[in-house]
PDB file of N, CA and C in Angstrom:
ATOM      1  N   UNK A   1       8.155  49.874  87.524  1.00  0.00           N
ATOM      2  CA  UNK A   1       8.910  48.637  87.589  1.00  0.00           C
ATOM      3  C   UNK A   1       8.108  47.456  87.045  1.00  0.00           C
ATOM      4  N   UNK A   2       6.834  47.479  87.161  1.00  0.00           N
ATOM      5  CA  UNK A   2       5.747  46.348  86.687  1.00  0.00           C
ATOM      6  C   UNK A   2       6.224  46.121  85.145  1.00  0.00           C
ATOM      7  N   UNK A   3       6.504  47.478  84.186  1.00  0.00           N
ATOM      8  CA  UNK A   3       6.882  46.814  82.755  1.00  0.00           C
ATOM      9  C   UNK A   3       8.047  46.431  82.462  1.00  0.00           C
ATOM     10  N   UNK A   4       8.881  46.107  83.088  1.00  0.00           N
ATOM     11  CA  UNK A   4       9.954  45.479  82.985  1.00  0.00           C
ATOM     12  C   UNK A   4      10.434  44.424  84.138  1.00  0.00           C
ATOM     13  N   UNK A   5       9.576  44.003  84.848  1.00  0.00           N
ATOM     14  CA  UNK A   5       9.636  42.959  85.461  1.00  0.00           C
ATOM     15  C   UNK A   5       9.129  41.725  84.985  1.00  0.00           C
ATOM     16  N   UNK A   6       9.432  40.523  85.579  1.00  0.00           N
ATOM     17  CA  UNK A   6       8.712  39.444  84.703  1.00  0.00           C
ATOM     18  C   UNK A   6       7.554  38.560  85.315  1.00  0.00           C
ATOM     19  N   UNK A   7       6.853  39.217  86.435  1.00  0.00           N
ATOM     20  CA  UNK A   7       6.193  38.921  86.624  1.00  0.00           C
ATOM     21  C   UNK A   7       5.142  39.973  86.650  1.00  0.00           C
ATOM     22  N   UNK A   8       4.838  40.968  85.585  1.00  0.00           N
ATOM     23  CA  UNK A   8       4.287  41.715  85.435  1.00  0.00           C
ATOM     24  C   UNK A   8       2.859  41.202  84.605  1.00  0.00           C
ATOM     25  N   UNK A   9       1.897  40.180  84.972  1.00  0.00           N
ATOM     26  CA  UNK A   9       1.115  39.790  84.576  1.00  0.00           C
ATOM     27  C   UNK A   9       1.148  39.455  83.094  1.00  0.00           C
ATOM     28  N   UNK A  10      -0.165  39.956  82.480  1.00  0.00           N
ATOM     29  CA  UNK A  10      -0.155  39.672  81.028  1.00  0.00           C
ATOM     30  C   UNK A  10       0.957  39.937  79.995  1.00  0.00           C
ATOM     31  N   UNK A  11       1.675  41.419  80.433  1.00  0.00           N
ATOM     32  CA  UNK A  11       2.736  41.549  80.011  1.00  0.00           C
ATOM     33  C   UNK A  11       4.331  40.624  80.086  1.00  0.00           C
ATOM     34  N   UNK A  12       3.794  39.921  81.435  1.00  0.00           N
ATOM     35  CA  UNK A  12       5.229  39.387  81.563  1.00  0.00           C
ATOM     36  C   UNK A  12       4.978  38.095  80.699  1.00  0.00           C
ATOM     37  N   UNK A  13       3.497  37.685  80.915  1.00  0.00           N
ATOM     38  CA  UNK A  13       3.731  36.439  80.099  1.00  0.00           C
ATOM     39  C   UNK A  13       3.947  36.955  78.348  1.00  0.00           C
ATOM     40  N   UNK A  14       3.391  37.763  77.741  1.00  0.00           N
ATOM     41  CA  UNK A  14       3.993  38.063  76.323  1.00  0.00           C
ATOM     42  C   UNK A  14       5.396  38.381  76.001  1.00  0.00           C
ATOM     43  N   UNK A  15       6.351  38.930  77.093  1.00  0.00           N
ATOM     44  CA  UNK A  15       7.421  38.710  77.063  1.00  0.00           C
ATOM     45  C   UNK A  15       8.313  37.567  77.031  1.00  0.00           C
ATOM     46  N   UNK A  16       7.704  36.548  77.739  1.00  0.00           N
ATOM     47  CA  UNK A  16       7.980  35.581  78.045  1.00  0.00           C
ATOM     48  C   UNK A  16       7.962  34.657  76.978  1.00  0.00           C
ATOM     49  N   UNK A  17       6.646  34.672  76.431  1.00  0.00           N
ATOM     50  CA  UNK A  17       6.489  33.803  75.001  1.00  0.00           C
ATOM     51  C   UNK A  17       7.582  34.666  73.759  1.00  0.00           C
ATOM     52  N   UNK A  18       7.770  36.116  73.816  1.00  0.00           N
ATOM     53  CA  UNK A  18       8.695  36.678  73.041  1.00  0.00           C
ATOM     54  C   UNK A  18      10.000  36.222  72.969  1.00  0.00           C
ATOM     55  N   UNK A  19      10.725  35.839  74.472  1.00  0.00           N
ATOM     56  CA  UNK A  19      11.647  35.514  74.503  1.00  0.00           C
ATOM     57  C   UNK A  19      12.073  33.892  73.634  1.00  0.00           C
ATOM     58  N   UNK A  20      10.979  33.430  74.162  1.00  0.00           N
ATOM     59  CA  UNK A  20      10.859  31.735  73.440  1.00  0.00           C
ATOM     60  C   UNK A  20      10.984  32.053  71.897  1.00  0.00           C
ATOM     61  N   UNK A  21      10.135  32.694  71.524  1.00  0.00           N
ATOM     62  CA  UNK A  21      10.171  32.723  70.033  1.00  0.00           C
ATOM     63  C   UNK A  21      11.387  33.194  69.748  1.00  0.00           C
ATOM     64  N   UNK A  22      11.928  33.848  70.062  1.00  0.00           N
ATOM     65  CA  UNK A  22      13.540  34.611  69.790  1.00  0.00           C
ATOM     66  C   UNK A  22      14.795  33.815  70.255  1.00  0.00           C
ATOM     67  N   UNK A  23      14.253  32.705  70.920  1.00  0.00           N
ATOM     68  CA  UNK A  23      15.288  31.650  70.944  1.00  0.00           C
ATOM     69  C   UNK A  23      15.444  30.679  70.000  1.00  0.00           C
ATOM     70  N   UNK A  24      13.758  30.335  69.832  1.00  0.00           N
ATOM     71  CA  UNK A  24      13.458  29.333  68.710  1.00  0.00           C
ATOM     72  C   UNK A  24      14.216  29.679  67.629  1.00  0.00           C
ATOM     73  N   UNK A  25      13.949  30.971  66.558  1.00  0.00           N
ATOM     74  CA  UNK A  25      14.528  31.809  65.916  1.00  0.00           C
ATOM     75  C   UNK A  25      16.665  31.711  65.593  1.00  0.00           C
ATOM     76  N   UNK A  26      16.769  32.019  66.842  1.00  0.00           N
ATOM     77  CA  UNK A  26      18.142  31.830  66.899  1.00  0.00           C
ATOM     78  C   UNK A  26      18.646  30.463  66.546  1.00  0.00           C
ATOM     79  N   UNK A  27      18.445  29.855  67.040  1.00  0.00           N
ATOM     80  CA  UNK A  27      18.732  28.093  67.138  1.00  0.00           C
ATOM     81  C   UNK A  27      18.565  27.776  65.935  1.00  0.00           C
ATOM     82  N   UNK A  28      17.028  28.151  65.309  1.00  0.00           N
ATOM     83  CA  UNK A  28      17.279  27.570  63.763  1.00  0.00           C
ATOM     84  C   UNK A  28      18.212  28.376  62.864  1.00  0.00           C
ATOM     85  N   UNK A  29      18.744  29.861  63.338  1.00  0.00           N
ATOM     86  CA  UNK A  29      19.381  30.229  62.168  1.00  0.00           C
ATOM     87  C   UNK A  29      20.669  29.415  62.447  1.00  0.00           C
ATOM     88  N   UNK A  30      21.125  29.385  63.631  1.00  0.00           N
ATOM     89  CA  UNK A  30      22.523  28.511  63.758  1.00  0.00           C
ATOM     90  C   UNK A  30      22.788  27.426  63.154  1.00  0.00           C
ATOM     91  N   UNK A  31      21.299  26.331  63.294  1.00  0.00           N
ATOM     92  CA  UNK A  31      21.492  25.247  62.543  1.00  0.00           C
ATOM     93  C   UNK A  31      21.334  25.588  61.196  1.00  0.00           C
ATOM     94  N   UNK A  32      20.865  26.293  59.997  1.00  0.00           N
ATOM     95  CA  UNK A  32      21.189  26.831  59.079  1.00  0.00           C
ATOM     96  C   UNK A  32      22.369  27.119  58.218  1.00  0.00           C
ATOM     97  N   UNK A  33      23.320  28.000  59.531  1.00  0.00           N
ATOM     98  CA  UNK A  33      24.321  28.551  58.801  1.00  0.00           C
ATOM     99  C   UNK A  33      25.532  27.152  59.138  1.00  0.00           C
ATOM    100  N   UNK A  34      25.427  26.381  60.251  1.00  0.00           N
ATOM    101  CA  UNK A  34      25.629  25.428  59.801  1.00  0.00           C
ATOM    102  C   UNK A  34      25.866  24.405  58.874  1.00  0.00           C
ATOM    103  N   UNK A  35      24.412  24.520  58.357  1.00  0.00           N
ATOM    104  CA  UNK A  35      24.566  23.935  56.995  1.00  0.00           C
ATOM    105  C   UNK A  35      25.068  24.636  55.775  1.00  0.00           C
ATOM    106  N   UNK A  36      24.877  25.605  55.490  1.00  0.00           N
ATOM    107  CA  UNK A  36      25.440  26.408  54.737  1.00  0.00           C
ATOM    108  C   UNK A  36      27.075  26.261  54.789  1.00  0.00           C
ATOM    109  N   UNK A  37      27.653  26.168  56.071  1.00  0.00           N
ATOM    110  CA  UNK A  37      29.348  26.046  55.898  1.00  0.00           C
ATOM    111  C   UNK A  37      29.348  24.508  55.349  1.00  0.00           C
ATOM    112  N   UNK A  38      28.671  23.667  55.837  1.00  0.00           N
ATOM    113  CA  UNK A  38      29.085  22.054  55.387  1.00  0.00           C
ATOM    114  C   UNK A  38      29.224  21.905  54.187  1.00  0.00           C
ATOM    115  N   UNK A  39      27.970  22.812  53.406  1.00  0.00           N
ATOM    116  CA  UNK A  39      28.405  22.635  51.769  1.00  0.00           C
ATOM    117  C   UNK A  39      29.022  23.268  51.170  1.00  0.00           C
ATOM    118  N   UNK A  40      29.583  24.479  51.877  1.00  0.00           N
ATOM    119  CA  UNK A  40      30.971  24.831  51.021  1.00  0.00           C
ATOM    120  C   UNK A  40      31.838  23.882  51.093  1.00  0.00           C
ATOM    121  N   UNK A  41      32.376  24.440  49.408  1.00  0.00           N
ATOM    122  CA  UNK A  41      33.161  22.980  48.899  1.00  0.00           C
ATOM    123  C   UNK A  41      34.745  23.922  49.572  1.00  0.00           C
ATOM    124  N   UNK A  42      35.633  22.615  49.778  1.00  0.00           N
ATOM    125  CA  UNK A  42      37.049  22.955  50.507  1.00  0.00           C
ATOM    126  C   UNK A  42      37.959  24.214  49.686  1.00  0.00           C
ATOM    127  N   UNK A  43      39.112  24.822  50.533  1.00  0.00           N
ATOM    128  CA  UNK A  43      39.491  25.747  50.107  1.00  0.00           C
ATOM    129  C   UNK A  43      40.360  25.626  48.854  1.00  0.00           C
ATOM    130  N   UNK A  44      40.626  25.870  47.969  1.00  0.00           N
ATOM    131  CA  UNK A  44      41.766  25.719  46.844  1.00  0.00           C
ATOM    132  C   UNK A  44      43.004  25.370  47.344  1.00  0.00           C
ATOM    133  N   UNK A  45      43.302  24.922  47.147  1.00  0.00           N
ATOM    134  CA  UNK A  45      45.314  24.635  47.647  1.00  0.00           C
ATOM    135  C   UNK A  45      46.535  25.612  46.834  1.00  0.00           C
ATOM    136  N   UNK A  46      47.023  25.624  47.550  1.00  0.00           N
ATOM    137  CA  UNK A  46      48.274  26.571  46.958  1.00  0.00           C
ATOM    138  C   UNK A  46      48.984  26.317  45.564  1.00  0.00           C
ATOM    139  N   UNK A  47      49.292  27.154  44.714  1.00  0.00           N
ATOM    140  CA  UNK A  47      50.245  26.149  43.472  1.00  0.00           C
ATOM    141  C   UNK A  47      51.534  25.790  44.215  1.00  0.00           C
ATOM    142  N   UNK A  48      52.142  26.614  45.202  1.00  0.00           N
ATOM    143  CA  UNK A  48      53.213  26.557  45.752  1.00  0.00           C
ATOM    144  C   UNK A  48      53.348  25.516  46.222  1.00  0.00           C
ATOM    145  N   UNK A  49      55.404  24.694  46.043  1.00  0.00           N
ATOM    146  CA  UNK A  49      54.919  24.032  47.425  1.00  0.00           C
ATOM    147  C   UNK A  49      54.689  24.280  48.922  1.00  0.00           C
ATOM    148  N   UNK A  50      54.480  23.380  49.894  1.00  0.00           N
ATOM    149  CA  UNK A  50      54.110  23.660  51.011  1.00  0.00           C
ATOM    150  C   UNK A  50      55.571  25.078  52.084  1.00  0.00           C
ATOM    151  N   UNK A  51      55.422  25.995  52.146  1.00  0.00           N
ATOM    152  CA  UNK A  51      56.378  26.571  52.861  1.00  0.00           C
ATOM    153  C   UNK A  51      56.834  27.946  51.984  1.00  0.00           C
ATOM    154  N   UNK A  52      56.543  27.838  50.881  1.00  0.00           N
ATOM    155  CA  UNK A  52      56.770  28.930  49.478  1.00  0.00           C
ATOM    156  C   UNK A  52      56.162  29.520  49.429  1.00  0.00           C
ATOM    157  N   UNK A  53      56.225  30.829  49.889  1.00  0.00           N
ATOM    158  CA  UNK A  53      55.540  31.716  48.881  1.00  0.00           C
ATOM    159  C   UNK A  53      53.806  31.503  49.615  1.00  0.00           C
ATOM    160  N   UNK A  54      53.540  31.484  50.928  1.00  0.00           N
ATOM    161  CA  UNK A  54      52.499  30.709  51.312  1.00  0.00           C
ATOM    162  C   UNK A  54      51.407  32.026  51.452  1.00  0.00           C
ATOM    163  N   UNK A  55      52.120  33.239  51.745  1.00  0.00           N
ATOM    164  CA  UNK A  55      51.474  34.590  52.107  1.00  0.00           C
ATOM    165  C   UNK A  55      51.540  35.469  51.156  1.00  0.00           C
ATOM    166  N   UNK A  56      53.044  35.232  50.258  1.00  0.00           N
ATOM    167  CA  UNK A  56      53.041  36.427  49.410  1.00  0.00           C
ATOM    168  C   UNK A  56      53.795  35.895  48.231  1.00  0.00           C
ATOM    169  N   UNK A  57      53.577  36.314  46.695  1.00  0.00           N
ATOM    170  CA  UNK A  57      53.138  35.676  45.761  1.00  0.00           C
ATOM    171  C   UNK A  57      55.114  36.184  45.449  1.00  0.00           C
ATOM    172  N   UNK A  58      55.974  35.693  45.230  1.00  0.00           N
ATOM    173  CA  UNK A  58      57.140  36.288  45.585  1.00  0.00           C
ATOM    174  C   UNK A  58      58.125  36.423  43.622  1.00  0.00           C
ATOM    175  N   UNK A  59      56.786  35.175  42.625  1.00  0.00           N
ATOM    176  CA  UNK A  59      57.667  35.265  41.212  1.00  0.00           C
ATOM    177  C   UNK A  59      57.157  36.454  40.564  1.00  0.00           C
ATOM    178  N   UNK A  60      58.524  36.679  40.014  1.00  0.00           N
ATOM    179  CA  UNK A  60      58.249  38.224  39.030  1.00  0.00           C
ATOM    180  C   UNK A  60      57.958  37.680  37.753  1.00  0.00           C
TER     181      UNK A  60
END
């Protein structure tokens, strides 16, 4: 039970700092992909008008 507890001395504290780093980690990829969506540029607009043809392309 000592290696998977968290107060398992030296081990618990390297877990402990593991966990930190793997949060740190996370957080920056979030703020990342974050940014990554902001600069995609907006979606194309339909040729249709609004209500036409919005799902399925319907001219032969």
């Amino acid at each position: 039970m000592d290696n998977i507890s968290p107060a398992g001395g030296a081990q618990g504290a390297a877990a402990s700092q593991d966990l930190i780093m793997l949060k740190k980690t996370q957080d920056l990829a979030k703020q990342q992909s974050a940014q990554l969506l902001e600069a995609l540029p907006p979606p194309p607009q339909s040729p249709s008008p609004a209500g036409v043809g919005g799902n399925l392309d319907i001219t032969a």
